[in-house]
C-alpha atoms as a PDB file:
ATOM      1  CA  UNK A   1     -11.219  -5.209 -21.694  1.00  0.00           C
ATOM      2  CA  UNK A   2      -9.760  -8.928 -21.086  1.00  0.00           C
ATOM      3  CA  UNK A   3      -6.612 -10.348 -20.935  1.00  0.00           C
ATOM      4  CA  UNK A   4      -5.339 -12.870 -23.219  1.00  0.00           C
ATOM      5  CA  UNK A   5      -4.629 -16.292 -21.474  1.00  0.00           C
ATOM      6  CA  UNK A   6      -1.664 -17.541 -24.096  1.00  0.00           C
ATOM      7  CA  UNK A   7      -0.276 -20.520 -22.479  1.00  0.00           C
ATOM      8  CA  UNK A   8      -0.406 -22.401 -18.783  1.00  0.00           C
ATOM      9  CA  UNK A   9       2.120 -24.423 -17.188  1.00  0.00           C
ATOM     10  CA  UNK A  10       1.131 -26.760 -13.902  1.00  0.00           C
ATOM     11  CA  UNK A  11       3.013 -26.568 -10.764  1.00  0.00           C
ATOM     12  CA  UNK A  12       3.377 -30.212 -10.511  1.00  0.00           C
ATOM     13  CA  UNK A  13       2.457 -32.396 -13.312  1.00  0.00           C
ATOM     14  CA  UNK A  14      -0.864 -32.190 -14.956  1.00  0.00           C
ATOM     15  CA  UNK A  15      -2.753 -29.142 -15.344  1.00  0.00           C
ATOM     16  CA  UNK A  16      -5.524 -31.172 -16.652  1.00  0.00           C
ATOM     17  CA  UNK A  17      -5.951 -33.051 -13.101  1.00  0.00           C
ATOM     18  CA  UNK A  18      -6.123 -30.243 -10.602  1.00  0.00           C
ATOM     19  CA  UNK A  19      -7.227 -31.723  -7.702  1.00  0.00           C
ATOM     20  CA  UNK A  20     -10.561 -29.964  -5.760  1.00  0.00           C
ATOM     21  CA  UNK A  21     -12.233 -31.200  -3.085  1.00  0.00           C
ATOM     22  CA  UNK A  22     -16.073 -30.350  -4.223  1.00  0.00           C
ATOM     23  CA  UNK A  23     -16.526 -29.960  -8.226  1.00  0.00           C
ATOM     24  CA  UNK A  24     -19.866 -27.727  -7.859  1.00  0.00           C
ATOM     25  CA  UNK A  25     -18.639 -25.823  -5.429  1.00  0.00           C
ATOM     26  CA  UNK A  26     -15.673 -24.444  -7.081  1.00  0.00           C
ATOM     27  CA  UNK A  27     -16.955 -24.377 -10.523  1.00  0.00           C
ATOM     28  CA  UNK A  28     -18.590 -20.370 -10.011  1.00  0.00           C
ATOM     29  CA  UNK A  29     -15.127 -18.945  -9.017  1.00  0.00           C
ATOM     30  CA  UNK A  30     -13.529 -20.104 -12.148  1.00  0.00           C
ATOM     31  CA  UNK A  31     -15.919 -18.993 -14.497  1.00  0.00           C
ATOM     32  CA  UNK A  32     -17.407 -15.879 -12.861  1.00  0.00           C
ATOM     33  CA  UNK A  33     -14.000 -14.379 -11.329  1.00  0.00           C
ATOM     34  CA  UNK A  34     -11.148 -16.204 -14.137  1.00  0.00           C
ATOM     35  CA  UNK A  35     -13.684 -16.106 -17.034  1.00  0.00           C
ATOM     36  CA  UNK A  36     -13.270 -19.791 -17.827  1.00  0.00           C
ATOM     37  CA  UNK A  37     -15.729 -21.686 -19.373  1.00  0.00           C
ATOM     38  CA  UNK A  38     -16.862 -25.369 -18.976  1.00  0.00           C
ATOM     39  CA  UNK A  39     -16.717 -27.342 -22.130  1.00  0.00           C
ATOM     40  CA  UNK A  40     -17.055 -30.844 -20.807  1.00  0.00           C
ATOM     41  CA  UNK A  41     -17.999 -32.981 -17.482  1.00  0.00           C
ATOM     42  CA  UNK A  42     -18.220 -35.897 -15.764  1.00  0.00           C
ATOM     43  CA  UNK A  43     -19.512 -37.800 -13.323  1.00  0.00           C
ATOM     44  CA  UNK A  44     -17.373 -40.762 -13.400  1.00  0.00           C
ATOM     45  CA  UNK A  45     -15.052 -42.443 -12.409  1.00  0.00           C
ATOM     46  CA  UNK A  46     -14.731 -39.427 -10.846  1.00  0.00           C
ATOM     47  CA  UNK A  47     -16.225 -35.914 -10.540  1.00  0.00           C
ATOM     48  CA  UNK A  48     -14.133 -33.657 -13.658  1.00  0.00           C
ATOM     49  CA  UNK A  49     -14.417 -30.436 -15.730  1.00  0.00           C
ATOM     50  CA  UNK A  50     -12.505 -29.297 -18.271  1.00  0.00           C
ATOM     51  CA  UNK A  51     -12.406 -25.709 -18.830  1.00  0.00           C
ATOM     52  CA  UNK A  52     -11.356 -23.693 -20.981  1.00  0.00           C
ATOM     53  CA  UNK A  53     -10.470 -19.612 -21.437  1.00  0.00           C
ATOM     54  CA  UNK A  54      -9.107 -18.288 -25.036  1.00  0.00           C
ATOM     55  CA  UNK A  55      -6.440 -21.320 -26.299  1.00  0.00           C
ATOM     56  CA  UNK A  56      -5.701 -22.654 -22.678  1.00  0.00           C
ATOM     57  CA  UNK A  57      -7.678 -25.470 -21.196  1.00  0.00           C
ATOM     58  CA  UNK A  58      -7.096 -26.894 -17.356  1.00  0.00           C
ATOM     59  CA  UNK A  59      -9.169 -29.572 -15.862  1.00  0.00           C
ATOM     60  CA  UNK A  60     -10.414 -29.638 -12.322  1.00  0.00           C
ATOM     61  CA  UNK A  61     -11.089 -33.093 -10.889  1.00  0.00           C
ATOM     62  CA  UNK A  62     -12.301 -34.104  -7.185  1.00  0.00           C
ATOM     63  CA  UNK A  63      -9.304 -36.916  -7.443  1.00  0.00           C
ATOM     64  CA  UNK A  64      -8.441 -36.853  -3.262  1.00  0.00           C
ATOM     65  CA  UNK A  65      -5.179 -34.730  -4.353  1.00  0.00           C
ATOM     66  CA  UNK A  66      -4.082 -31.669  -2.049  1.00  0.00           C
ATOM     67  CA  UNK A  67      -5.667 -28.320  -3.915  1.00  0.00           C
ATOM     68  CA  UNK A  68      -3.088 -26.364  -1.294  1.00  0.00           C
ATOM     69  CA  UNK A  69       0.291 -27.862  -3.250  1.00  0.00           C
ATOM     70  CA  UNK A  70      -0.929 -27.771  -6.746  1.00  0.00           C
ATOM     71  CA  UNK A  71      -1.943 -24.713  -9.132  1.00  0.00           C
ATOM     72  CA  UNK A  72      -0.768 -23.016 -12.460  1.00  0.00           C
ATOM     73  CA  UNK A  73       1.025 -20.314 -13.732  1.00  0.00           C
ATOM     74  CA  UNK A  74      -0.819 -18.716 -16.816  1.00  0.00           C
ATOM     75  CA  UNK A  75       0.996 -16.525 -19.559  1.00  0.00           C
ATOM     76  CA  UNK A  76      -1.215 -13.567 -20.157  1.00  0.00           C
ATOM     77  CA  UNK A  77      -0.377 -10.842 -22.899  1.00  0.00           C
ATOM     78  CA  UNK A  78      -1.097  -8.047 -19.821  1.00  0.00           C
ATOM     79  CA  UNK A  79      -0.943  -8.557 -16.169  1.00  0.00           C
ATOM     80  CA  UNK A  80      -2.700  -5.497 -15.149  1.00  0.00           C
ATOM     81  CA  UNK A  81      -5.492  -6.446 -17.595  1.00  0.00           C
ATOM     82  CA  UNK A  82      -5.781  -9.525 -16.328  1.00  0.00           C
ATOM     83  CA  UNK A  83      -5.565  -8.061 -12.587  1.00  0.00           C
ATOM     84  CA  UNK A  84      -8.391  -5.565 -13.022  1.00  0.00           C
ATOM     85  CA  UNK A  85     -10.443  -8.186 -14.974  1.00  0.00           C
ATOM     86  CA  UNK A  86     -10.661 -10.156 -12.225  1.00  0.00           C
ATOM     87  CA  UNK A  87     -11.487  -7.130  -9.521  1.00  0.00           C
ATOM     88  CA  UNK A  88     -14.050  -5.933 -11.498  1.00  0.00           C
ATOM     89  CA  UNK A  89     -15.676  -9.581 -11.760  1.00  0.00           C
ATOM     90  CA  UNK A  90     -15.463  -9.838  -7.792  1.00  0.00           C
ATOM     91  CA  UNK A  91     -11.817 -10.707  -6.615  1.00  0.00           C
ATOM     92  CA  UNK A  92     -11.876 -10.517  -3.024  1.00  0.00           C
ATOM     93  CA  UNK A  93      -8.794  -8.528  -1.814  1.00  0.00           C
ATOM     94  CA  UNK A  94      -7.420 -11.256   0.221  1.00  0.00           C
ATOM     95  CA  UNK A  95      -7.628 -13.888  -2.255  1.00  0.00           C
ATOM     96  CA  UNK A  96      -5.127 -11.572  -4.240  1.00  0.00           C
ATOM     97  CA  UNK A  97      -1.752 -11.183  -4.199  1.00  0.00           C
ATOM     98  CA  UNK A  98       0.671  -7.636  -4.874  1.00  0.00           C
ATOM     99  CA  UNK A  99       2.276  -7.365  -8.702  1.00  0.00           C
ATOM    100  CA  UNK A 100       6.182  -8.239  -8.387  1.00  0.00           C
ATOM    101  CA  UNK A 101       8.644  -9.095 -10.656  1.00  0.00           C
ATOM    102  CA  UNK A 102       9.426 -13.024 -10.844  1.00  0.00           C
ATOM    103  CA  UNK A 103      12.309 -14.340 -12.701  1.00  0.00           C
ATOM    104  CA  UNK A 104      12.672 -18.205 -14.009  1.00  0.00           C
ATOM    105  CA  UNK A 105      15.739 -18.938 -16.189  1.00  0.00           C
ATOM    106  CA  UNK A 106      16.563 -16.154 -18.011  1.00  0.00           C
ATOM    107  CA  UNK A 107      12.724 -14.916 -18.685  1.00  0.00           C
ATOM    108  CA  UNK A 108      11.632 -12.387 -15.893  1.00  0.00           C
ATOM    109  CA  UNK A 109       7.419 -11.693 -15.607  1.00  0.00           C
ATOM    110  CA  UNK A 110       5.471  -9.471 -13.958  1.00  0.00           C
ATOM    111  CA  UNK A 111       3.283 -11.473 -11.515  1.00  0.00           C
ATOM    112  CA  UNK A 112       0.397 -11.534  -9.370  1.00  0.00           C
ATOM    113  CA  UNK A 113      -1.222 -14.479  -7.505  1.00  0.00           C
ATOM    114  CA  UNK A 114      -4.314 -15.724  -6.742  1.00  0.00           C
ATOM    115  CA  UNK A 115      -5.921 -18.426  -4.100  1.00  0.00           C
ATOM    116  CA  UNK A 116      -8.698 -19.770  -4.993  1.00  0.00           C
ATOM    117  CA  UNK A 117     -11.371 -20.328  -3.071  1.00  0.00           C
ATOM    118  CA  UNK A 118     -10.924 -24.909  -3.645  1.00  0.00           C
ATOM    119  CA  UNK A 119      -7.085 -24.088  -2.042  1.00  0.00           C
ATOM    120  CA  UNK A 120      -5.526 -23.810  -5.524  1.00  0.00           C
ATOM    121  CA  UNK A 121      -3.093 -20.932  -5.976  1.00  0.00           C
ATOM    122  CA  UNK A 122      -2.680 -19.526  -9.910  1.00  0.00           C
ATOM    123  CA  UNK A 123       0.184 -17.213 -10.760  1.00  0.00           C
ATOM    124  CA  UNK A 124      -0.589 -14.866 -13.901  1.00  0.00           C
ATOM    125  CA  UNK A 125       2.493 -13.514 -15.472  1.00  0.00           C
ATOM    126  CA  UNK A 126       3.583 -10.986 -18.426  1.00  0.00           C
ATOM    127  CA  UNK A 127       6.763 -10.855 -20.168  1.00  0.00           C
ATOM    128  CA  UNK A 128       8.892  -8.068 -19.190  1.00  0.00           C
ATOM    129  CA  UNK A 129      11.043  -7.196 -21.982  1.00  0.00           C
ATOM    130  CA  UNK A 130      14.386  -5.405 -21.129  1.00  0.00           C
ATOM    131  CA  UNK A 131      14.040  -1.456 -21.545  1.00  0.00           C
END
């Protein structure tokens, strides 16, 4: 079973310009571990992939930005889904952070987060409704 990735929200500004340091190299952890998918390249002006995983798209781009301040937060329609999704398509143990409960505004999710292996952290959340 697979999560549902229903929307994504950058860290800084542009979740279609995450920086990466080598392209190739961090391509395989996105689509083998997040089940992303490439739908377009290039080659210039600079190295970038767009990707893209149910109706969310992110681009990674080796644009000399800092992979270790930037990432996403993803809305996913079940975090524990998502969680063992991951695992069971290689998630290394360290590269995964404990479920908590993360509030912003008035909205609270259930979290988890993950480093990837380029220095980019993600945050995958569900809406927790109140019981």
């Amino acid at each position: 079973m697979k999560a549902l990735f229903k929307s994504v929200w950058p860290y800084k500004e542009d979740a279609m310009n995450l920086p990466v340091e080598n392209l190739e190299a961090a391509l395989p952890f996105y689509e083998t571990t997040m089940g992303f998918r490439v739908v377009s390249r290039q080659d210039s002006p600079q190295k970038f992939a767009v990707l893209t995983r149910d109706d969310i798209q992110i681009g990674l781009a080796e644009n000399r930005g800092d992979p270790t301040q930037e990432g996403c937060f993803f809305e996913v329609d079940n975090v524990e889904t998502a969680f063992a999704e991951f695992k069971s398509n290689g998630l290394e143990k360290e590269r995964a952070g404990a479920f908590s409960i993360e509030t912003y505004g008035e909205t609270s999710y259930k979290v988890f987060f993950v480093l990837a292996p380029d220095g980019l952290c993600y945050c995958l959340g569900e809406q927790q409704t109140e019981k």
